[in-house]
N, C-alpha and C. Protein backbone atom coordinates (compact mmCIF):
# COMPACT_ATOMS: atom_id res chain seq x y z
N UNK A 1 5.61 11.93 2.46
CA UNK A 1 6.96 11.37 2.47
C UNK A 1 8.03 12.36 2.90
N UNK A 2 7.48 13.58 2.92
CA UNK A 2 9.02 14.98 2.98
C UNK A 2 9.18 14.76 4.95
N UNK A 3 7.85 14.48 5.53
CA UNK A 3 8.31 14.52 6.49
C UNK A 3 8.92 13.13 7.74
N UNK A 4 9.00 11.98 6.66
CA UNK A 4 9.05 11.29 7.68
C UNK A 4 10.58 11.05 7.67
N UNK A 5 11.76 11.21 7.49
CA UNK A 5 13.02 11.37 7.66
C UNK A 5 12.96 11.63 9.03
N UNK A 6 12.27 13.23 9.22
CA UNK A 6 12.12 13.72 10.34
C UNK A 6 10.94 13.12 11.47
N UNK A 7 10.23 12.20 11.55
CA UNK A 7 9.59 11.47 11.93
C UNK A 7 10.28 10.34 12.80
N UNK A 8 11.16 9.72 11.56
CA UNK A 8 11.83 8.66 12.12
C UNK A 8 12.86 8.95 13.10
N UNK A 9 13.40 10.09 13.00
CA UNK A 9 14.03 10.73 13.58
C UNK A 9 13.70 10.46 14.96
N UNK A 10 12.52 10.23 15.61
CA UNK A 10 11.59 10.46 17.03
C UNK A 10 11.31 9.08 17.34
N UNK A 11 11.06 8.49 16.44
CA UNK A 11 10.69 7.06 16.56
C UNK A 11 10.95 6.24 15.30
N UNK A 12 10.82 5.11 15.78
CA UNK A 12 11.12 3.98 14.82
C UNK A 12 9.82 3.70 13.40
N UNK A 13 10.59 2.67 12.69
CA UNK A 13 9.68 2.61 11.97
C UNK A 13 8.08 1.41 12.54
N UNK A 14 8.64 0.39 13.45
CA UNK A 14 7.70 0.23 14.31
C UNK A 14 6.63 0.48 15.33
N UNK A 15 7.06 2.32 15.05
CA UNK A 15 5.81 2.56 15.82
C UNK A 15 4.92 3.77 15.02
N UNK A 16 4.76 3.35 13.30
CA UNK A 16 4.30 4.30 13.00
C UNK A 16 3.80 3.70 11.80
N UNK A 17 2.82 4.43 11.82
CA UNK A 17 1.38 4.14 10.94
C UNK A 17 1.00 5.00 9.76
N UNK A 18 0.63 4.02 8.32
CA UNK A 18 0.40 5.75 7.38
C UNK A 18 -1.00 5.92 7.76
N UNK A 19 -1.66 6.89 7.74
CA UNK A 19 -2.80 7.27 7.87
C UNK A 19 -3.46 8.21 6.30
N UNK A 20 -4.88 8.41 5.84
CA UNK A 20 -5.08 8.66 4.69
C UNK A 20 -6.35 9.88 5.30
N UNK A 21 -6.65 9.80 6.42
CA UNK A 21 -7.78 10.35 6.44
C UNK A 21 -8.97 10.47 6.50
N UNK A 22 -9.22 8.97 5.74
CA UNK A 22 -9.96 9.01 4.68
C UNK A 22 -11.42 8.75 5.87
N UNK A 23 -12.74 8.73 5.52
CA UNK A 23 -13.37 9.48 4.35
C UNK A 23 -13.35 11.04 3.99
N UNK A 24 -12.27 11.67 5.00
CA UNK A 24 -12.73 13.30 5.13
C UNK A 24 -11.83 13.25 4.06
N UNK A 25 -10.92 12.86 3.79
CA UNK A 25 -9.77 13.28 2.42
C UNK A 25 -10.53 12.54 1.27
N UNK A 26 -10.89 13.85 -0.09
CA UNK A 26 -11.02 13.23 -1.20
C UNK A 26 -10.28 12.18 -1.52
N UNK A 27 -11.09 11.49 -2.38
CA UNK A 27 -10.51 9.79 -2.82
C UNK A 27 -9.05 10.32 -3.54
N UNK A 28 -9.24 11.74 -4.53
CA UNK A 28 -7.95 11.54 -5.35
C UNK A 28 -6.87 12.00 -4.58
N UNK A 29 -7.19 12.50 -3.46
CA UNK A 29 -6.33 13.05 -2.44
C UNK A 29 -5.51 11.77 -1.99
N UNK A 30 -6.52 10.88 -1.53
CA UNK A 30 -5.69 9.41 -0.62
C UNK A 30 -4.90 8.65 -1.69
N UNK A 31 -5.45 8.82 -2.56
CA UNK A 31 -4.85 8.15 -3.66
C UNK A 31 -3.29 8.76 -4.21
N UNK A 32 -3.52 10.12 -4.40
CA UNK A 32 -2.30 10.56 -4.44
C UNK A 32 -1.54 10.76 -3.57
N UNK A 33 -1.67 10.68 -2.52
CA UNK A 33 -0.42 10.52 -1.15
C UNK A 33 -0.25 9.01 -1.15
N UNK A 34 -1.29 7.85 -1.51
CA UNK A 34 -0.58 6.73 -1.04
C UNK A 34 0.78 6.57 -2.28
N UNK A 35 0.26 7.04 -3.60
CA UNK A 35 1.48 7.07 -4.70
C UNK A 35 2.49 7.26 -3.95
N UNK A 36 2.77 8.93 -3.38
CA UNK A 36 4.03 8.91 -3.43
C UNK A 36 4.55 8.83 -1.90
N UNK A 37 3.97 7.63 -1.48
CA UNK A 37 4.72 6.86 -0.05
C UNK A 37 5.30 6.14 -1.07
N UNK A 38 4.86 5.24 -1.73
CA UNK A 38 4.97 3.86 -2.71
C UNK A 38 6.17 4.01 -3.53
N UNK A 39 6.18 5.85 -3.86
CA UNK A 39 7.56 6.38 -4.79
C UNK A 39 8.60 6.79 -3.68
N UNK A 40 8.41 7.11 -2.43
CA UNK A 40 9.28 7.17 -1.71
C UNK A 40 10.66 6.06 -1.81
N UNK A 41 11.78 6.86 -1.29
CA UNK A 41 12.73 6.01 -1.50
C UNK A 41 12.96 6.32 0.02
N UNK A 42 12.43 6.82 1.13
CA UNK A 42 13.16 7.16 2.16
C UNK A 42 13.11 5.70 3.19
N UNK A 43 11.63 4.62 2.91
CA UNK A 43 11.72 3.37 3.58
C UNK A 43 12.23 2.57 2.44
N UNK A 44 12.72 1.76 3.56
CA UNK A 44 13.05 0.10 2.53
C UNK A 44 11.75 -0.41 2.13
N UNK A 45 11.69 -1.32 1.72
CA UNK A 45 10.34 -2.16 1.76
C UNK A 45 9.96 -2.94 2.62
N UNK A 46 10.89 -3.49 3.41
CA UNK A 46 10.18 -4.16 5.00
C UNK A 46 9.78 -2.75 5.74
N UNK A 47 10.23 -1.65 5.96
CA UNK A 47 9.89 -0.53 6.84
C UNK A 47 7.86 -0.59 5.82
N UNK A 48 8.24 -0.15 4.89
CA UNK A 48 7.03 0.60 4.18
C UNK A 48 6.03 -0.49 4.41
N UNK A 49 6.65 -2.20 4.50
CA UNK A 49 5.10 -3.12 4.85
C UNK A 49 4.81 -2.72 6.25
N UNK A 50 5.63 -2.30 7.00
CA UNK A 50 4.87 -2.22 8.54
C UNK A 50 4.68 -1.10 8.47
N UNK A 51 4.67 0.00 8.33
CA UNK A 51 3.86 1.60 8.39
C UNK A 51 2.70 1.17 7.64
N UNK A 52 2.93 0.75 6.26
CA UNK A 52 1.29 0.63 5.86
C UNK A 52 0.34 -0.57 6.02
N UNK A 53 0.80 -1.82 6.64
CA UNK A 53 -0.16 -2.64 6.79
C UNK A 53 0.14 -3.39 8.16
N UNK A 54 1.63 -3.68 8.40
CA UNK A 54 2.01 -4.13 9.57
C UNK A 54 1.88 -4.10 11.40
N UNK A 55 2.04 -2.85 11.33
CA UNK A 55 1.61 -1.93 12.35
C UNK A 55 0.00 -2.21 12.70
N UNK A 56 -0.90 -1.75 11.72
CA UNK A 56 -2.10 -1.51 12.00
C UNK A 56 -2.72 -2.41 12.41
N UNK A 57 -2.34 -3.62 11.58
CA UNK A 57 -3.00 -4.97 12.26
C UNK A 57 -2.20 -5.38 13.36
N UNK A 58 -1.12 -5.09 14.08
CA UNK A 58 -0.89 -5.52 15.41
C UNK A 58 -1.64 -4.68 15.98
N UNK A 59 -1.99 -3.57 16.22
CA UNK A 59 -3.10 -2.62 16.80
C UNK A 59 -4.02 -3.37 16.91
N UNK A 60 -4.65 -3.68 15.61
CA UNK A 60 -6.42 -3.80 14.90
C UNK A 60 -6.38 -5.56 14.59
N UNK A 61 -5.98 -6.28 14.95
CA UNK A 61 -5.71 -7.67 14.46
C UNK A 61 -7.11 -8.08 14.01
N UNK A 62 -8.16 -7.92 14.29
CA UNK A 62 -9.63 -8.26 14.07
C UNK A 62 -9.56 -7.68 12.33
N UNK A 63 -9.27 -6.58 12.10
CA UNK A 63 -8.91 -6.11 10.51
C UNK A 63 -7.91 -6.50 9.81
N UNK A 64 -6.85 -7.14 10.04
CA UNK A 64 -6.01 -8.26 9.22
C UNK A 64 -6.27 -8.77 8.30
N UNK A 65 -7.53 -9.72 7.99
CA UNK A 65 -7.92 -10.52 6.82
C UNK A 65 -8.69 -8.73 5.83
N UNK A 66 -9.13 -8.09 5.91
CA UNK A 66 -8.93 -6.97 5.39
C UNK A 66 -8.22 -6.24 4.48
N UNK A 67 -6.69 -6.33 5.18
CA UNK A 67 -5.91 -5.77 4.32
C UNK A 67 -4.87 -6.67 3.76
């Protein structure tokens, strides 16, 4: 979350995706970064549905019913 102020800064919130890593990032790892997107106050909550689920399925639409 510290860096996406500066993120958005470059681009919008429509063209950006959270990413976790995962499987190379321990579970308590993904788990504790998705917390504190979730505690972030820097998106609204329409921004934070399309970085974390919005986005990806316009990419990935076949993974939609998924998430």
């Amino acid at each position: 979350p510290r860096a996406l102020p500066a993120l958005l800064g470059l681009t919008d919130d429509e063209h950006t995706l959270y990413g976790s890593d995962f499987p190379f990032t321990p579970d308590w790892v993904v788990e504790a970064l998705a917390a504190d997107l979730a505690a972030s106050k820097v998106l609204t909550p329409p921004q934070m549905r399309r970085v974390r689920d919005e986005n990806a399925v316009r990419l990935f639409p076949r993974f939609g019913p998924a998430l």
